[in-house]
N, C-alpha and C. Protein backbone atom coordinates (compact mmCIF):
# COMPACT_ATOMS: atom_id res chain seq x y z
N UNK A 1 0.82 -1.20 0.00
CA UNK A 1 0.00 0.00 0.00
C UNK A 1 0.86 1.26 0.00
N UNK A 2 2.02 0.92 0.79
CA UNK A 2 2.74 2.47 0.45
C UNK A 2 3.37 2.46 -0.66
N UNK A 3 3.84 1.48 -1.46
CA UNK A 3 4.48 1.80 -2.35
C UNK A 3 3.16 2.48 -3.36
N UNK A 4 2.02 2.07 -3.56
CA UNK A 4 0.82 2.91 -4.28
C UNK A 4 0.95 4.09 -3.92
N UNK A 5 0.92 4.42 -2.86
CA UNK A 5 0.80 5.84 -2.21
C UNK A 5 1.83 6.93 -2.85
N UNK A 6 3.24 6.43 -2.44
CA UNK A 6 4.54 6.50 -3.20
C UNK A 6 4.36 6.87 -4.94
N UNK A 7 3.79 6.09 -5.67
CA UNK A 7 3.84 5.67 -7.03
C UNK A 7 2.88 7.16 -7.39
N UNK A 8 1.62 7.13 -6.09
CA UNK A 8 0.76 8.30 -7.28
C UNK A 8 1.31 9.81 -6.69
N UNK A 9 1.85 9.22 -5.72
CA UNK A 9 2.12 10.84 -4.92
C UNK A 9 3.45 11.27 -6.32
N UNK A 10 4.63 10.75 -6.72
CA UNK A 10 5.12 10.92 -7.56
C UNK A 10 4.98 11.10 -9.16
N UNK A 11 3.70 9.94 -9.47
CA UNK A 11 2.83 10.93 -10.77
C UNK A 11 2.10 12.12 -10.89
N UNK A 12 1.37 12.27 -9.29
CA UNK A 12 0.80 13.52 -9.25
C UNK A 12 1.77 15.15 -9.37
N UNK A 13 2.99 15.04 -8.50
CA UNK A 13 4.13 15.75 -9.06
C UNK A 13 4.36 15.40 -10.31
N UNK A 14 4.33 14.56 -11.39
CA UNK A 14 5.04 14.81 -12.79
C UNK A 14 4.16 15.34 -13.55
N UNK A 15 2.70 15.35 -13.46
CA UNK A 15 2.08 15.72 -13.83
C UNK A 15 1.45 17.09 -13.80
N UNK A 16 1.73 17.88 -12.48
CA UNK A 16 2.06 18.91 -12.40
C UNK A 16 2.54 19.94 -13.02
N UNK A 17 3.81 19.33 -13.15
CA UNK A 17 4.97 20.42 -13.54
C UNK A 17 4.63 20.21 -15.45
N UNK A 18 4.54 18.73 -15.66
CA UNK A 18 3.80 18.85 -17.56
C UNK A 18 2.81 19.99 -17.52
N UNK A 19 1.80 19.85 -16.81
CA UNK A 19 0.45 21.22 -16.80
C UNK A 19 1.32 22.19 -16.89
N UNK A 20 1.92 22.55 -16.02
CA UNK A 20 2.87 24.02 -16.52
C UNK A 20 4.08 24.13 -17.12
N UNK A 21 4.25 23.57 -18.37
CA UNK A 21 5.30 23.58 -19.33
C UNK A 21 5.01 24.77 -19.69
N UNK A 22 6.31 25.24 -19.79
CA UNK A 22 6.58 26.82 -20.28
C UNK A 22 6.30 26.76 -22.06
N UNK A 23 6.01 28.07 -22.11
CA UNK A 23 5.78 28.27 -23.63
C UNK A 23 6.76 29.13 -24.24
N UNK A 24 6.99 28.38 -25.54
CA UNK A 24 8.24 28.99 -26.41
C UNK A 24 7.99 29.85 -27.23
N UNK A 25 8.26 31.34 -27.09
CA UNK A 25 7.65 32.18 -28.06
C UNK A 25 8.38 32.01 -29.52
N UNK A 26 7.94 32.25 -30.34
CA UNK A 26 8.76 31.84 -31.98
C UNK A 26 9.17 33.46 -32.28
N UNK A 27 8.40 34.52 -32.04
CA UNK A 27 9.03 35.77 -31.86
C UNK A 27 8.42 36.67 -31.07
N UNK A 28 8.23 38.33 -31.35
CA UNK A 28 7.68 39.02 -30.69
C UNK A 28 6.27 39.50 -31.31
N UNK A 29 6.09 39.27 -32.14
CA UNK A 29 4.40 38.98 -32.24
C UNK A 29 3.30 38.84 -31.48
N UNK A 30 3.87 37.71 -30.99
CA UNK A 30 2.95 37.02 -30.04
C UNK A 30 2.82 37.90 -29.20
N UNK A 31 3.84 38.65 -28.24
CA UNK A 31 3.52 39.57 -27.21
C UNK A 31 2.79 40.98 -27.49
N UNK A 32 3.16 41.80 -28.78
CA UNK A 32 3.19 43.16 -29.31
C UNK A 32 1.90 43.71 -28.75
N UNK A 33 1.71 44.48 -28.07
CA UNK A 33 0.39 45.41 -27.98
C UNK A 33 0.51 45.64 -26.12
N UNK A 34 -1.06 46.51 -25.92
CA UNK A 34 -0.85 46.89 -24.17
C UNK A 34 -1.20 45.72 -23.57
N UNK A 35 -0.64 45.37 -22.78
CA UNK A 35 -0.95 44.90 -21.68
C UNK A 35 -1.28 45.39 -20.46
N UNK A 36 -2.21 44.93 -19.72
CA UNK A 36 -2.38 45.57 -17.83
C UNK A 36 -1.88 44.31 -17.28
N UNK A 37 -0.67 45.16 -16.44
CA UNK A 37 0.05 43.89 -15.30
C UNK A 37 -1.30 44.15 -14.15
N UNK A 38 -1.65 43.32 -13.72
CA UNK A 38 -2.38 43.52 -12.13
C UNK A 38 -1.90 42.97 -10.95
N UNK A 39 -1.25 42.04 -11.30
CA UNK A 39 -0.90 41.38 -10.58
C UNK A 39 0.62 40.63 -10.30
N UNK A 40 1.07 41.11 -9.44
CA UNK A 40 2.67 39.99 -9.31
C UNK A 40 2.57 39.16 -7.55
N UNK A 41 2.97 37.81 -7.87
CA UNK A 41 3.05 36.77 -6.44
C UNK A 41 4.45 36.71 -6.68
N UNK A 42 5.26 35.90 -5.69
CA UNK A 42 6.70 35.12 -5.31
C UNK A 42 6.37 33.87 -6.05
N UNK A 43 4.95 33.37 -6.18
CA UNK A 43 5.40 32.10 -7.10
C UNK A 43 3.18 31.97 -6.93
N UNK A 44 3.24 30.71 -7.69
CA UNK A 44 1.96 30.70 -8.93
C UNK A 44 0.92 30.33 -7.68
N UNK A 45 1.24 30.22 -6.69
CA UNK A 45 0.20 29.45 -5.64
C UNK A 45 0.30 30.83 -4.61
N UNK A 46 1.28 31.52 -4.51
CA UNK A 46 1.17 32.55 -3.24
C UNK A 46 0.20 33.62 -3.43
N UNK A 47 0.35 34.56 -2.50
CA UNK A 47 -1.49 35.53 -2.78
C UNK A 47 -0.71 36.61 -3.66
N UNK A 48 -1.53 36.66 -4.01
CA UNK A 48 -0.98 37.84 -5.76
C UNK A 48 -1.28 38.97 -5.30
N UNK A 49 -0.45 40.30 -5.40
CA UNK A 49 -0.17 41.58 -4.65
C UNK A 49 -0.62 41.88 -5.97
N UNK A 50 -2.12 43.25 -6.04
CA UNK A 50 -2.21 43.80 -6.97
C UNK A 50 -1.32 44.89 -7.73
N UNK A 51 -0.97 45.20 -8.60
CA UNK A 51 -0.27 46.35 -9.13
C UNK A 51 -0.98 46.93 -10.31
N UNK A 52 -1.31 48.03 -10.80
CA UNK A 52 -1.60 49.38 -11.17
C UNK A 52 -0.42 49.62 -12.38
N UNK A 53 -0.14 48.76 -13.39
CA UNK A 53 0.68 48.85 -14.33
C UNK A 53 0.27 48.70 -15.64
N UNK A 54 0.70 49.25 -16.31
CA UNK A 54 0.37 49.05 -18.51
C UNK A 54 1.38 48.80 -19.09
N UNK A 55 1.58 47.80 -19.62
CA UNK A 55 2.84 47.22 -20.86
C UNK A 55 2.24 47.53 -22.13
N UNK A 56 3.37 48.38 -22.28
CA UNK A 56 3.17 48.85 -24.15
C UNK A 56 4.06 47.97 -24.65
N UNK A 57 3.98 47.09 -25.47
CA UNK A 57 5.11 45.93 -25.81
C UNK A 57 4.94 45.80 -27.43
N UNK A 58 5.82 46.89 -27.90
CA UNK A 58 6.65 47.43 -29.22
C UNK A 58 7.18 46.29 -29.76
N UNK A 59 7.00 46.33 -31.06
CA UNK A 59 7.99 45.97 -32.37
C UNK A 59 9.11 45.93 -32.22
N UNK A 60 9.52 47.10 -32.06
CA UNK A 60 10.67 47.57 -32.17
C UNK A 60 11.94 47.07 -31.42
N UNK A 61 11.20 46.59 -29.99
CA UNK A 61 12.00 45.69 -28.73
C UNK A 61 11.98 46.63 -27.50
N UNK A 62 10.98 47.43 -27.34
CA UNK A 62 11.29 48.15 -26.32
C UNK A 62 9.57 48.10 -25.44
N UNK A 63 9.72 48.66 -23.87
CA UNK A 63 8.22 47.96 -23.30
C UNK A 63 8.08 49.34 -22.94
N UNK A 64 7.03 50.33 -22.85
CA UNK A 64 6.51 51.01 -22.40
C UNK A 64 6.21 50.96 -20.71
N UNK A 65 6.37 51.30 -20.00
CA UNK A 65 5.68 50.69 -18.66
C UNK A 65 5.17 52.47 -17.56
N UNK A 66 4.13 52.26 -17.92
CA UNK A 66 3.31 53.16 -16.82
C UNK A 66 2.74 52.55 -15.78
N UNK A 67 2.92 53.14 -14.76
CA UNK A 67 2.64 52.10 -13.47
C UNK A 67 2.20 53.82 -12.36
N UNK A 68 1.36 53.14 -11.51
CA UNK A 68 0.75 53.67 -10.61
C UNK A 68 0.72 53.76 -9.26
N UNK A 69 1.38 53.91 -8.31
CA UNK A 69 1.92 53.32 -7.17
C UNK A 69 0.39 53.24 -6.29
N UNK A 70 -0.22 52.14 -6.00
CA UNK A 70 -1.04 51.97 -5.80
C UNK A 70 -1.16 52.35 -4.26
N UNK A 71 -0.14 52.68 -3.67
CA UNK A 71 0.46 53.05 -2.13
C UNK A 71 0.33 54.44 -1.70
N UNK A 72 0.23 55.12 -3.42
CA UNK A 72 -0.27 56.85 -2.98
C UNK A 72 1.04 57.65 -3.05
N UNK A 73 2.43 56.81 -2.87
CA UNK A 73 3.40 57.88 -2.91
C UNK A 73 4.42 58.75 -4.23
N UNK A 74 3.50 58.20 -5.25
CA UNK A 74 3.85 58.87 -6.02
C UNK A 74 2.95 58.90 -7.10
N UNK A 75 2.26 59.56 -7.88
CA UNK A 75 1.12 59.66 -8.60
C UNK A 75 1.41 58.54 -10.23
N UNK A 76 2.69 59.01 -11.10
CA UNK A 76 2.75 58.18 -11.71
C UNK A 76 4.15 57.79 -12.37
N UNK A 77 4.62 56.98 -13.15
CA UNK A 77 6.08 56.82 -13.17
C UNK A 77 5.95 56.28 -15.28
N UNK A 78 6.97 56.51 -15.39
CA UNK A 78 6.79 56.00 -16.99
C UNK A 78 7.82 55.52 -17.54
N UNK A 79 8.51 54.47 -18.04
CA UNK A 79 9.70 54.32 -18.32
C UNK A 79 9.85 53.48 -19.70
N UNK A 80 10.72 53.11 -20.05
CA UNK A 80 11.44 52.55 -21.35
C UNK A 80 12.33 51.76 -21.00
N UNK A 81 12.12 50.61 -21.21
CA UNK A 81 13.03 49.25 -20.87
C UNK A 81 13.33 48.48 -22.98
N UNK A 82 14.68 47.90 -22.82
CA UNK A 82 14.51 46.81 -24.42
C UNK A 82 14.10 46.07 -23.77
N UNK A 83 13.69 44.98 -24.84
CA UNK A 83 13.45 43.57 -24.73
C UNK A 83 14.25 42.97 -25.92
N UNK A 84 14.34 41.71 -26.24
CA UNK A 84 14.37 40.95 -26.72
C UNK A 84 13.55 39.35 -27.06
N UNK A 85 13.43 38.67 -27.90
CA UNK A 85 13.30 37.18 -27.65
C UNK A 85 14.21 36.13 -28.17
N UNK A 86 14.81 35.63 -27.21
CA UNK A 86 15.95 35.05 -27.41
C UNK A 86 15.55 33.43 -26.96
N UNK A 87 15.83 32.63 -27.64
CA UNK A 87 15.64 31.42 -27.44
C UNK A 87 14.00 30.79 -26.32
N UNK A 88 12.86 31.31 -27.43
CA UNK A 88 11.30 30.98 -26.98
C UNK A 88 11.14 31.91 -25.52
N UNK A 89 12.19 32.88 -25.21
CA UNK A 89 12.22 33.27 -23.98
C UNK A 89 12.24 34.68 -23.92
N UNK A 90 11.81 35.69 -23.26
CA UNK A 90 11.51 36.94 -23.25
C UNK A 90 12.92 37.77 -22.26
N UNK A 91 13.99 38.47 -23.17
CA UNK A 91 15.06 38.71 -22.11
C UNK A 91 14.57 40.31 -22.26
N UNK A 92 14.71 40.69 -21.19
CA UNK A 92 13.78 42.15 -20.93
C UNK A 92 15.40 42.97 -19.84
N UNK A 93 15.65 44.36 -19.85
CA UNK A 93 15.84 44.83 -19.20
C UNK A 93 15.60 44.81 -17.72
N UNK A 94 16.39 44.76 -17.00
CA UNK A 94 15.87 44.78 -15.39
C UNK A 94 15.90 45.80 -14.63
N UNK A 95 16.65 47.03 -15.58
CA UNK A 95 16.64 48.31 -14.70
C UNK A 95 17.19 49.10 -15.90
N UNK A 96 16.22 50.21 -16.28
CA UNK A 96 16.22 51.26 -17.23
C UNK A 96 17.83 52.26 -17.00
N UNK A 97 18.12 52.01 -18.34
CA UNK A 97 19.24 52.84 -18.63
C UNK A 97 20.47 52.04 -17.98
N UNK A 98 20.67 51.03 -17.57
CA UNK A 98 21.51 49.91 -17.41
C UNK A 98 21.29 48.29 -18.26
N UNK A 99 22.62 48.20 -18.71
CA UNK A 99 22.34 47.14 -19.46
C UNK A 99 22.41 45.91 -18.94
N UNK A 100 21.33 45.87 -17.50
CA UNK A 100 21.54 44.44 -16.78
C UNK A 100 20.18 43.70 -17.55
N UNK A 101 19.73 42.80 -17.56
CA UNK A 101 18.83 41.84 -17.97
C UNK A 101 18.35 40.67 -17.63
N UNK A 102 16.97 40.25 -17.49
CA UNK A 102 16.76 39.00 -16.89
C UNK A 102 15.91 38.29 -17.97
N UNK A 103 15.74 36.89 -17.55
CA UNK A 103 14.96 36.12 -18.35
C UNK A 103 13.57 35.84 -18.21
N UNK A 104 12.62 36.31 -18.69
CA UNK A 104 11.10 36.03 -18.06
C UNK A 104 10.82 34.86 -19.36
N UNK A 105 10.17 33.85 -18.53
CA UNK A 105 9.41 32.99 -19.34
C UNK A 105 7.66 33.02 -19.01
N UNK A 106 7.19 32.74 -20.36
CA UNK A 106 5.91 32.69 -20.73
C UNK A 106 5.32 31.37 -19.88
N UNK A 107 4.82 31.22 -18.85
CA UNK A 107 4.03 30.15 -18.02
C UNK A 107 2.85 29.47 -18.89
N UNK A 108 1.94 30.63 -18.90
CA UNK A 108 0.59 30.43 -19.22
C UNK A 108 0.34 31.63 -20.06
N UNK A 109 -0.63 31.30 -21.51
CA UNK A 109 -0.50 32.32 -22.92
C UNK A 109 -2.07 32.34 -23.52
N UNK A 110 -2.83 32.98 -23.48
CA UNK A 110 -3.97 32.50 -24.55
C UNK A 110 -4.02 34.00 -25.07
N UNK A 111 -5.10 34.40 -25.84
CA UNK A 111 -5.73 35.58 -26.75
C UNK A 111 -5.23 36.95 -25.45
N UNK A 112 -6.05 36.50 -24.60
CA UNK A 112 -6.14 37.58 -23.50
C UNK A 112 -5.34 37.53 -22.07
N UNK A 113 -5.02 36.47 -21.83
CA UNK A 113 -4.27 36.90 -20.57
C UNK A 113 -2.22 35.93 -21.05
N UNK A 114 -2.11 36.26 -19.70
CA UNK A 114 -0.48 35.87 -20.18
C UNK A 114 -0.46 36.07 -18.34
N UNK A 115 0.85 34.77 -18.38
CA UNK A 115 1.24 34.87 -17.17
C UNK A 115 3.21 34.60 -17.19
N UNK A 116 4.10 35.72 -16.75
CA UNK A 116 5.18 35.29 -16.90
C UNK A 116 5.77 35.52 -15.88
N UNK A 117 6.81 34.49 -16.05
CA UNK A 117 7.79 34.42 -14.77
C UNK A 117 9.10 35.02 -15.13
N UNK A 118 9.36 36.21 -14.35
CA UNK A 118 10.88 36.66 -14.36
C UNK A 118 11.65 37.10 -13.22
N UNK A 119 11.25 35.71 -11.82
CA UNK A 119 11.94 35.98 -10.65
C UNK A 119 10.56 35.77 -9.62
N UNK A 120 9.62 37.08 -10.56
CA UNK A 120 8.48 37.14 -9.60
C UNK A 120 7.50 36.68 -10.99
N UNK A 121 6.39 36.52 -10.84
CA UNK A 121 5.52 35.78 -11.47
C UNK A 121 4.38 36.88 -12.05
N UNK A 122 4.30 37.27 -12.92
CA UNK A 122 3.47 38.67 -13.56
C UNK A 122 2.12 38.33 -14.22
N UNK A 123 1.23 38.17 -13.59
CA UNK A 123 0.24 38.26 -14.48
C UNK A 123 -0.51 39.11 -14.80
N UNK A 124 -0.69 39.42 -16.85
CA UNK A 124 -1.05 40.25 -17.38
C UNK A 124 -2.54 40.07 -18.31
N UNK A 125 -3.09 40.73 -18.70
CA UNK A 125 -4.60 40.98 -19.65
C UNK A 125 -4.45 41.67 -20.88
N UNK A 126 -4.66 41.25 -21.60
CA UNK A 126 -4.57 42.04 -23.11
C UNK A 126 -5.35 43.79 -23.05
N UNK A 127 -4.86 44.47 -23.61
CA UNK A 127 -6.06 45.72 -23.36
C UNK A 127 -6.75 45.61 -24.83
């Protein structure tokens, strides 16, 4: 009996992590237009901290980002980050006007929402 127990407790983990196979973008297409971030967690199960943000996500390789400090201490902020897509994977700027960079991957993708992971876990809505 424990080895059953054992056997599904270990398919139920493989099966898991298949449900959330990352998605390989083929270019930037797929992303191009506004997005509203609302939401960022530490990971896909923790409670999702709302955020007050718009992704303008350019052709060209660059993200628009207006954001709103939902905290009151500052009315509004606007910036210009590149991007890239480099191997099915979204390499984005991590801090404007420095050329540091991180890797966000595409989790979860349909028409209208998008969920990506780049450290912290972003989920966004088509506008």
């Amino acid at each position: 009996m424990k080895k059953i127990v054992k056997i599904l407790s270990l398919a139920s983990i493989f099966l898991a992590f298949s449900a959330n196979a990352d998605i390989e973008l083929k270019d930037n297409s797929e992303i191009v237009g506004k997005w509203d971030l609302h939401d960022e967690a530490t990971s896909l199960t923790a409670p999702k901290k709302h955020t007050d943000t718009e992704w303008n996500i350019k052709p060209d390789g660059t993200i628009d980002a207006i954001s709103t400090d939902v905290s009151g201490r500052i009315s509004k902020m606007e910036i210009t980050i590149k991007y890239s897509i480099e191997n099915g994977k979204i390499k984005k700027q991590s801090r404007p006007g420095k050329e540091l960079y991180e890797t966000c991957t595409v989790v979860e993708k349909d028409d209208k929402n998008m969920t990506l992971h780049c450290g912290y876990f972003f989920f966004l809505t088509k506008k």
